[in-house]
Protein backbone atom coordinates (compact mmCIF):
# COMPACT_ATOMS: atom_id res chain seq x y z
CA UNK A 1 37.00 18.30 29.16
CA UNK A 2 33.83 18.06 30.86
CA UNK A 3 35.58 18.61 34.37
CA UNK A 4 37.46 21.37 33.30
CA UNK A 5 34.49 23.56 31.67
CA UNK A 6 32.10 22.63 34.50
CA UNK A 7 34.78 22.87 37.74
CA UNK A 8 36.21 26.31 35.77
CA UNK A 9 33.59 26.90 34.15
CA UNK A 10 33.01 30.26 36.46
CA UNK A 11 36.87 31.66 36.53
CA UNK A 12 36.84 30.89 32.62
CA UNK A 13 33.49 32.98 31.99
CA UNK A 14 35.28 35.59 34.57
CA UNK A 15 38.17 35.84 32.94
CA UNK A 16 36.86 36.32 29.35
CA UNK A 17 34.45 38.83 30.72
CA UNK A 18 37.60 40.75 32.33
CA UNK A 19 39.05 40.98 29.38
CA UNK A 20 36.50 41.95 27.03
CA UNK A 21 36.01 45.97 26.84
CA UNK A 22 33.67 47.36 28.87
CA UNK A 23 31.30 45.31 31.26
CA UNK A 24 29.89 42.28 30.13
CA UNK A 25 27.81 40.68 32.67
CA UNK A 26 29.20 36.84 33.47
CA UNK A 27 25.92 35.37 32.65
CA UNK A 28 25.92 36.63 29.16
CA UNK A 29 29.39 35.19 28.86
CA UNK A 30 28.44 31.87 30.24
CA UNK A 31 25.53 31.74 28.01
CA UNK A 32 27.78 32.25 25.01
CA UNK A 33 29.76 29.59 26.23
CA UNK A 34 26.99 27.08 26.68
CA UNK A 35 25.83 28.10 23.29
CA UNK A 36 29.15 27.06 22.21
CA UNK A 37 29.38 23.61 23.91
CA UNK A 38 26.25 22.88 22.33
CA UNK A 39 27.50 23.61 18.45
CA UNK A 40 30.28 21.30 19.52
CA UNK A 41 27.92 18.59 20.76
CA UNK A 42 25.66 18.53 17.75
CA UNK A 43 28.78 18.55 15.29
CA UNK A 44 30.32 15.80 17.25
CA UNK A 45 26.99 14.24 17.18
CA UNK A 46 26.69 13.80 13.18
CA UNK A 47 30.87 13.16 12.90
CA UNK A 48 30.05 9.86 15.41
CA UNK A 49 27.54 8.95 13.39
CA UNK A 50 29.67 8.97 10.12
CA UNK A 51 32.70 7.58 12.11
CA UNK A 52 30.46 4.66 13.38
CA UNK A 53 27.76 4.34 10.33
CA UNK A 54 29.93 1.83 8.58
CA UNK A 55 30.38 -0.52 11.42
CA UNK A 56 27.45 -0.21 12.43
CA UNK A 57 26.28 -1.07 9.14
CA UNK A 58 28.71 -4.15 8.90
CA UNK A 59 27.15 -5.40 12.43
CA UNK A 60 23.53 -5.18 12.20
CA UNK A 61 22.55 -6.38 8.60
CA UNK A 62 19.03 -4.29 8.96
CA UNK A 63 18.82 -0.54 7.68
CA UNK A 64 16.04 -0.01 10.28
CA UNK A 65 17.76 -1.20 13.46
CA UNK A 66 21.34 0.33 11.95
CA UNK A 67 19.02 4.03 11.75
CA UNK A 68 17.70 3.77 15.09
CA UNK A 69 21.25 2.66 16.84
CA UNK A 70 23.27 5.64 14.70
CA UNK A 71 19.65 7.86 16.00
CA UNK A 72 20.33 6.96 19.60
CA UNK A 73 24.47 7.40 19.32
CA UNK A 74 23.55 11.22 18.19
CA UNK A 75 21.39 11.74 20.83
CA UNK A 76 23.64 10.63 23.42
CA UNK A 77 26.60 12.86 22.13
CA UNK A 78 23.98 15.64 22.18
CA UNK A 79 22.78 15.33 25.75
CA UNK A 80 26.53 14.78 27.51
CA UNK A 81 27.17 18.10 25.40
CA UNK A 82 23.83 19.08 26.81
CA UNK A 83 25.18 18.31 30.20
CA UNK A 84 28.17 19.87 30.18
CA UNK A 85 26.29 23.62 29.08
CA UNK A 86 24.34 22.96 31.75
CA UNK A 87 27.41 22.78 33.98
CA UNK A 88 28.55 26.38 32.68
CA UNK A 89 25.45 28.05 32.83
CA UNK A 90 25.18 27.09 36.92
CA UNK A 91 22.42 23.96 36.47
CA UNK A 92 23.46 21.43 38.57
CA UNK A 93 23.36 17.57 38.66
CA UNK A 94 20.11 17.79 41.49
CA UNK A 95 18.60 20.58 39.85
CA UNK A 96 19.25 18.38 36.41
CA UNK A 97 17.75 14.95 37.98
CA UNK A 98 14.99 17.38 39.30
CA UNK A 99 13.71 18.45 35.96
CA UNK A 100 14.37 14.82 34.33
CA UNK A 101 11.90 13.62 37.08
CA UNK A 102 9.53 16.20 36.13
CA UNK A 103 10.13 15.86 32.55
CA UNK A 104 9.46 11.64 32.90
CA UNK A 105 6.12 12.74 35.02
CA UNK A 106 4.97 15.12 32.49
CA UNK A 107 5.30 12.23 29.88
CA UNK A 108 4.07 9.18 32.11
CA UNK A 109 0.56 11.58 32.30
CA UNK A 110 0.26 13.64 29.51
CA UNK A 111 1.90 11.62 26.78
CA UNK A 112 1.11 8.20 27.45
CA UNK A 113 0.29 7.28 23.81
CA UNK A 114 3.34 8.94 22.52
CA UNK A 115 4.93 5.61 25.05
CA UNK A 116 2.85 3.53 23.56
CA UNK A 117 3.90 4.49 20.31
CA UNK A 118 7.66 3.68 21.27
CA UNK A 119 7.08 0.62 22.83
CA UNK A 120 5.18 -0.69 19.69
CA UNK A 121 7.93 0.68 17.56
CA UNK A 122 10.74 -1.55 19.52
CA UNK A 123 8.29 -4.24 18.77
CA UNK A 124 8.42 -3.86 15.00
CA UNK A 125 12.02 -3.36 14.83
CA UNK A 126 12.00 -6.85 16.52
CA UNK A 127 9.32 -8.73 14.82
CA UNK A 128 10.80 -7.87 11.56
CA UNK A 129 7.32 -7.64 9.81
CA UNK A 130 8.93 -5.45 6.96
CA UNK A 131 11.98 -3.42 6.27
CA UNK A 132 13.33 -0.42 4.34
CA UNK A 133 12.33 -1.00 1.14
CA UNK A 134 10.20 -3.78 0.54
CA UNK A 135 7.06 -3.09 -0.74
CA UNK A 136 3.60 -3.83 1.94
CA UNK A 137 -0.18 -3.10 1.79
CA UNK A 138 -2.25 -2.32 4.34
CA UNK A 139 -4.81 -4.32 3.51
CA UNK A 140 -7.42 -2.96 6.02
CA UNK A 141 -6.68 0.65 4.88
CA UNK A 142 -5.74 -0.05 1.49
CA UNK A 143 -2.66 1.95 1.90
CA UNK A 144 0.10 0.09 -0.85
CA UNK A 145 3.50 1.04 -0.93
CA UNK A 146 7.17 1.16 -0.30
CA UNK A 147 8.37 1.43 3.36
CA UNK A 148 10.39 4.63 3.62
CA UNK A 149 11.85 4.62 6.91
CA UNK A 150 11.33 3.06 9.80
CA UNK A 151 11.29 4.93 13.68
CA UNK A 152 10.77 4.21 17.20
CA UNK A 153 7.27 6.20 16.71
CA UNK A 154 6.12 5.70 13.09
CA UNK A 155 6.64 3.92 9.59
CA UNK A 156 6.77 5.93 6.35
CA UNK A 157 5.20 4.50 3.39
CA UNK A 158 6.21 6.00 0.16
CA UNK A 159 2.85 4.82 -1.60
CA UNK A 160 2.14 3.92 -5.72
CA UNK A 161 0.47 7.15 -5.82
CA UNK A 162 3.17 9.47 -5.12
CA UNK A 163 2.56 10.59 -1.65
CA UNK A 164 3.67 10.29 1.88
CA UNK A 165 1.70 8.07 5.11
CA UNK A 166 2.71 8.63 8.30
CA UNK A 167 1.02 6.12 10.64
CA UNK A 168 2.19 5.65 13.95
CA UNK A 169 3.44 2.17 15.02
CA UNK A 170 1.02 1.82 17.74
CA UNK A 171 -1.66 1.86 14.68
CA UNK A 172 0.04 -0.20 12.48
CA UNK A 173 1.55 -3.17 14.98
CA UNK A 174 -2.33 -3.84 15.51
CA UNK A 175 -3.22 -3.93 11.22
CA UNK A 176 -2.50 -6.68 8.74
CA UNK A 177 0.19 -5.89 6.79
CA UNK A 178 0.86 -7.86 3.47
CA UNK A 179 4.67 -7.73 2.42
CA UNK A 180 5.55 -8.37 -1.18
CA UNK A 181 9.10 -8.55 -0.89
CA UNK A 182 10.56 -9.64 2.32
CA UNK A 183 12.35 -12.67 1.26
CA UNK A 184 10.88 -13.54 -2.60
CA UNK A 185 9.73 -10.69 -5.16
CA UNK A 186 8.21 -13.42 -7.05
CA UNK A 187 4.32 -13.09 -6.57
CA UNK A 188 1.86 -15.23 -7.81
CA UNK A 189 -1.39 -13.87 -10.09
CA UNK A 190 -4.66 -15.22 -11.29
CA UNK A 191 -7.12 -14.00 -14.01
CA UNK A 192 -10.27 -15.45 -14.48
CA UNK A 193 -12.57 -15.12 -17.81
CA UNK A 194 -15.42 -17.63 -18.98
CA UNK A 195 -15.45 -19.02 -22.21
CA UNK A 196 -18.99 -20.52 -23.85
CA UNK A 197 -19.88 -24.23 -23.75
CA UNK A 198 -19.65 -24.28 -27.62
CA UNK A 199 -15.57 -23.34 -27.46
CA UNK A 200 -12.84 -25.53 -27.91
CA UNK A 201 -11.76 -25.90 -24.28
CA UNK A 202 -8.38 -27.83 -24.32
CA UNK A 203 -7.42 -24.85 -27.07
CA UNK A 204 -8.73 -22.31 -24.73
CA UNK A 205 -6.51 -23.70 -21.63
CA UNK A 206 -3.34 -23.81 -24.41
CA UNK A 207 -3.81 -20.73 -25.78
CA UNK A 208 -4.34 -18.59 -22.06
CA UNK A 209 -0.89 -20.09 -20.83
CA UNK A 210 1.07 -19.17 -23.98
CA UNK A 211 -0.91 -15.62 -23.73
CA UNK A 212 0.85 -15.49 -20.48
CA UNK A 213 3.92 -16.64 -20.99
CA UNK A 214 4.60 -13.94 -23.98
CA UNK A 215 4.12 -10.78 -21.86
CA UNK A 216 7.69 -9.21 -20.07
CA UNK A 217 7.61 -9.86 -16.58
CA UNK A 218 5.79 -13.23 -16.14
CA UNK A 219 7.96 -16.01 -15.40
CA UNK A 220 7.55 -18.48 -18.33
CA UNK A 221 9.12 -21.62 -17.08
CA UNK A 222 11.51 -22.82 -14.66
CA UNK A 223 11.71 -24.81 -11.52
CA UNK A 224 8.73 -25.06 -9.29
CA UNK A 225 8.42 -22.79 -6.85
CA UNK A 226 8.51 -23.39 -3.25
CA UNK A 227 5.92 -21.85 -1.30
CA UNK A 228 6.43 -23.49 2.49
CA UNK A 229 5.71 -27.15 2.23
CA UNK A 230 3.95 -26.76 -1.18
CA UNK A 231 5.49 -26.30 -4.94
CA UNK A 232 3.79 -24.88 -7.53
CA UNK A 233 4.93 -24.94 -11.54
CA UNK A 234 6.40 -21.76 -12.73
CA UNK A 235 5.18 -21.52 -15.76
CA UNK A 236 1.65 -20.25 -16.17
CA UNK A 237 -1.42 -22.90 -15.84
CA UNK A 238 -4.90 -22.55 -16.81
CA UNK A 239 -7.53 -24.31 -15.09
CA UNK A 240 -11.13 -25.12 -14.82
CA UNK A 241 -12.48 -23.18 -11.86
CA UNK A 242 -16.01 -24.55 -12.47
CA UNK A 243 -19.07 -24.88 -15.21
CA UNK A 244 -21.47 -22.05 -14.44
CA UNK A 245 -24.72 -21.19 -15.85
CA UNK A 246 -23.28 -18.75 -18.49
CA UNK A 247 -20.24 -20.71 -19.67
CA UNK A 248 -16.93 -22.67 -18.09
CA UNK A 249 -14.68 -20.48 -15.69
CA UNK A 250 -11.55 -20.52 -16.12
CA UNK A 251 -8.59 -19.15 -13.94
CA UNK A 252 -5.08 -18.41 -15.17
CA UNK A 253 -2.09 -18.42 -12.53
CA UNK A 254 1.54 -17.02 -13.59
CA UNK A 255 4.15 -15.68 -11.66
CA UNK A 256 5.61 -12.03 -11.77
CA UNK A 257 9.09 -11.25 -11.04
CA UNK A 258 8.62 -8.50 -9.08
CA UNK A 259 5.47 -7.37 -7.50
CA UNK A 260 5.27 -3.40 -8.48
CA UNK A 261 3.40 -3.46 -11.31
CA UNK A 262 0.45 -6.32 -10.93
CA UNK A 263 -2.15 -4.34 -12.71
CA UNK A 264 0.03 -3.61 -16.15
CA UNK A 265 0.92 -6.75 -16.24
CA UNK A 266 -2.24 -8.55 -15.32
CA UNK A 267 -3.67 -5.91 -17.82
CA UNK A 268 -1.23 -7.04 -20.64
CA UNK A 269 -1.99 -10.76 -19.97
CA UNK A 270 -5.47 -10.04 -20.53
CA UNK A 271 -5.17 -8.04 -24.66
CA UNK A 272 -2.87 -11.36 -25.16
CA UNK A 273 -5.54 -13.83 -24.52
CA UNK A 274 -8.19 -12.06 -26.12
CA UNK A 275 -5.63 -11.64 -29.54
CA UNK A 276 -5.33 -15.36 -29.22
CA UNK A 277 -8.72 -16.06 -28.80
CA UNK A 278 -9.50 -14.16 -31.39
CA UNK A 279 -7.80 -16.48 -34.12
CA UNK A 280 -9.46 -19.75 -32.43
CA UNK A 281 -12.92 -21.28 -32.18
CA UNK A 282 -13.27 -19.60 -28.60
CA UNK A 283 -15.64 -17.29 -27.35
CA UNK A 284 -15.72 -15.19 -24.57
CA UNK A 285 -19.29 -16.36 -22.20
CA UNK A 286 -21.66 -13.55 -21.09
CA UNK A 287 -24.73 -13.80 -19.63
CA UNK A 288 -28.00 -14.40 -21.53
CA UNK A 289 -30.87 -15.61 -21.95
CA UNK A 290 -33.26 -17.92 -24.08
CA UNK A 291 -36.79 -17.92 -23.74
CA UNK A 292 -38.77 -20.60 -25.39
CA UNK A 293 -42.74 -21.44 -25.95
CA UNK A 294 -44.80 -24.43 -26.38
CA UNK A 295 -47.86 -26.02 -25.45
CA UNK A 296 -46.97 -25.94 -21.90
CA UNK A 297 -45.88 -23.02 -21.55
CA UNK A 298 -49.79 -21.05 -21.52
CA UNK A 299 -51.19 -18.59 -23.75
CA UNK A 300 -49.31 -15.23 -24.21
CA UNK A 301 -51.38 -12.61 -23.54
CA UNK A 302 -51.27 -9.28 -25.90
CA UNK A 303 -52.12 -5.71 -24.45
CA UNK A 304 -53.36 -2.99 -27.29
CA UNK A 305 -53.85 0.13 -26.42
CA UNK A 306 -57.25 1.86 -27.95
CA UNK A 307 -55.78 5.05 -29.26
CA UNK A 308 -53.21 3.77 -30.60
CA UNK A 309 -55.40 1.08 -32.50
CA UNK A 310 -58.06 4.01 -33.89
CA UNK A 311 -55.13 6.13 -35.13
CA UNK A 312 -53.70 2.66 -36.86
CA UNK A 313 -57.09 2.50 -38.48
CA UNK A 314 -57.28 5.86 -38.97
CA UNK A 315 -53.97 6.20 -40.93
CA UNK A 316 -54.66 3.00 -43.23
CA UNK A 317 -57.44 2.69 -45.68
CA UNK A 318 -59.83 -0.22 -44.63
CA UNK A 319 -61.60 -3.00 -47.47
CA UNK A 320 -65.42 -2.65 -47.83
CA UNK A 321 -66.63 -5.85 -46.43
CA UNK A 322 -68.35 -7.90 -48.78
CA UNK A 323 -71.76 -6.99 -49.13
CA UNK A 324 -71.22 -3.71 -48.00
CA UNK A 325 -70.80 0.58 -49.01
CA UNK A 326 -67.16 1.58 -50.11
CA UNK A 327 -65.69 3.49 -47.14
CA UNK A 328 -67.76 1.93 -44.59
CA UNK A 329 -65.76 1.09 -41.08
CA UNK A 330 -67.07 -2.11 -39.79
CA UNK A 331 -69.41 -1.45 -37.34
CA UNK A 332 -67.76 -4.14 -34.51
CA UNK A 333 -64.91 -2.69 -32.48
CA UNK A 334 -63.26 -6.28 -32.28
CA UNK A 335 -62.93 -5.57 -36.57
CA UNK A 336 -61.84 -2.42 -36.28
């Protein structure tokens, strides 16, 4: 096909323009063609992608790496189209290598991040950090979501708060990203409180893991999980973090099943201890602070203020001293 429309490409455009009434220039009819091949090209485009999506699919098990294959398959049906309307409209293969050389220059020099971008982008499709779907943080821009989609030049992030982040993958191969569900949704949680010296400890402890293991979403027993070469107990466990000067700390550990919503359910963990606690002989520490005096301690020293004193005195009636005329202040300002 492609040797017939670019070998006759000019007899065919002469021909149709023969036949059409009047005079159409040749150029406008080889233009119409080209526009023509192109259609075609982007049609055939998105029916190869739909032809080949499944077994693409089938062969590559990752969504991002099946997108950017079935993203380069279009492309390439677009550009031999491409080629071939370049064929009718008189653009030859140097002419065609001539601009591609120009084109590559342009990009070399002007848009050398935009390459950067790429090449970071093949590295993330290869390091695997994340994938469509799971749900990563950001941690140094505090950007939490769900990845979106995944390109050559940038990852979308579909974040908690209902909107969109762009950020290229030259940016984001050099942050820390946190994934929360590349192989395990199960995520582990603390809460700390502190509780007074006077409480019942041991009922405290008791009390916080059955707290925990009544809310939905907190696994409440099981098989230990795995966690590289360590295992920790699935079901929640309360421990003594340390004794402080205000009271004992303690820290609570359970495990979610998924991790979308850590701060309803750490929330809801939280109103079921403090229900509990509020049935037992446990209270809740705070800071404070007792001050006590005795004979070591010095003399405490009291600051009256005059005016205040003489409208004291003023205000109350004051005892003749013995000996002396009813009404009569005493004459010492220490009395008075």
């Amino acid at each position: 096909m492609r040797a017939v429309l670019q070998g006759n490409g000019e007899s065919m455009a002469e021909a149709i323009s023969n036949q059409l009434p009047g005079r159409v220039p040749q150029q406008a009819v080889e233009i119409f063609l080209a526009l023509i091949v192109l259609a075609a090209g982007w049609y055939l485009s998105k029916l190869a992608v739909r032809i080949a999506g499944r077994t693409v699919a089938r062969k590559i098990e990752r969504p991002s790496v099946t997108r950017t294959v079935l993203r380069g398959v279009r492309v390439a049906v677009f550009l031999w189209a491409a080629g071939i309307a370049a064929g009718i409209v008189g653009v030859g293969d140097t002419q065609i290598l001539l601009s591609v050389t120009v084109i590559s220059a342009v990009i070399a020099i002007v848009l050398a991040p935009l390459a950067g971008s790429l090449i970071n982008g093949l590295y993330v499709l290869a390091d695997r950090p994340y994938e469509i779907g799971d749900m990563i943080e950001v941690s140094d821009a505090g950007h939490r979501g769900f990845v979106e989609d995944i390109t050559i030049r940038y990852t979308k992030i579909f974040t908690l708060q209902n909107t969109f982040i762009v950020i290229p993958n030259s940016e984001i191969h050099a942050r820390d990203v946190v994934n929360y569900s590349a192989e395990d949704e199960r995520t582990r949680v603390s809460v700390g409180f502190d509780i007074t010296y006077e409480s019942d400890l041991e009922a405290a402890r008791k009390e916080a893991e059955r707290a925990a293991r009544g809310v939905d979403d907190v696994i409440s027993g099981g098989p230990d999980i795995r966690i590289g070469s360590a295992r920790y107990a699935a079901a929640p466990s309360c421990y003594i973090a340390e004794y402080g000067d205000h009271g004992i700390a303690l820290e609570l550990f359970f495990w979610m099943k998924h991790p979308y919503k850590q701060t309803v359910v750490r929330s809801a963990v939280q109103d079921a201890i403090g229900d509990r606690f509020a049935d037992l002989d446990v209270e809740f520490a705070y800071p404070h602070r007792h001050h006590v005096f005795d004979e070591t301690s010095g003399v405490a020293r009291l600051s009256v203020d005059e005016s205040s004193a003489e409208r004291s005195a003023a205000d109350s009636p004051v005892e003749p001293a013995k000996g002396g005329n009813p009404g009569e202040s005493p004459a010492d300002q220490t009395d008075r």
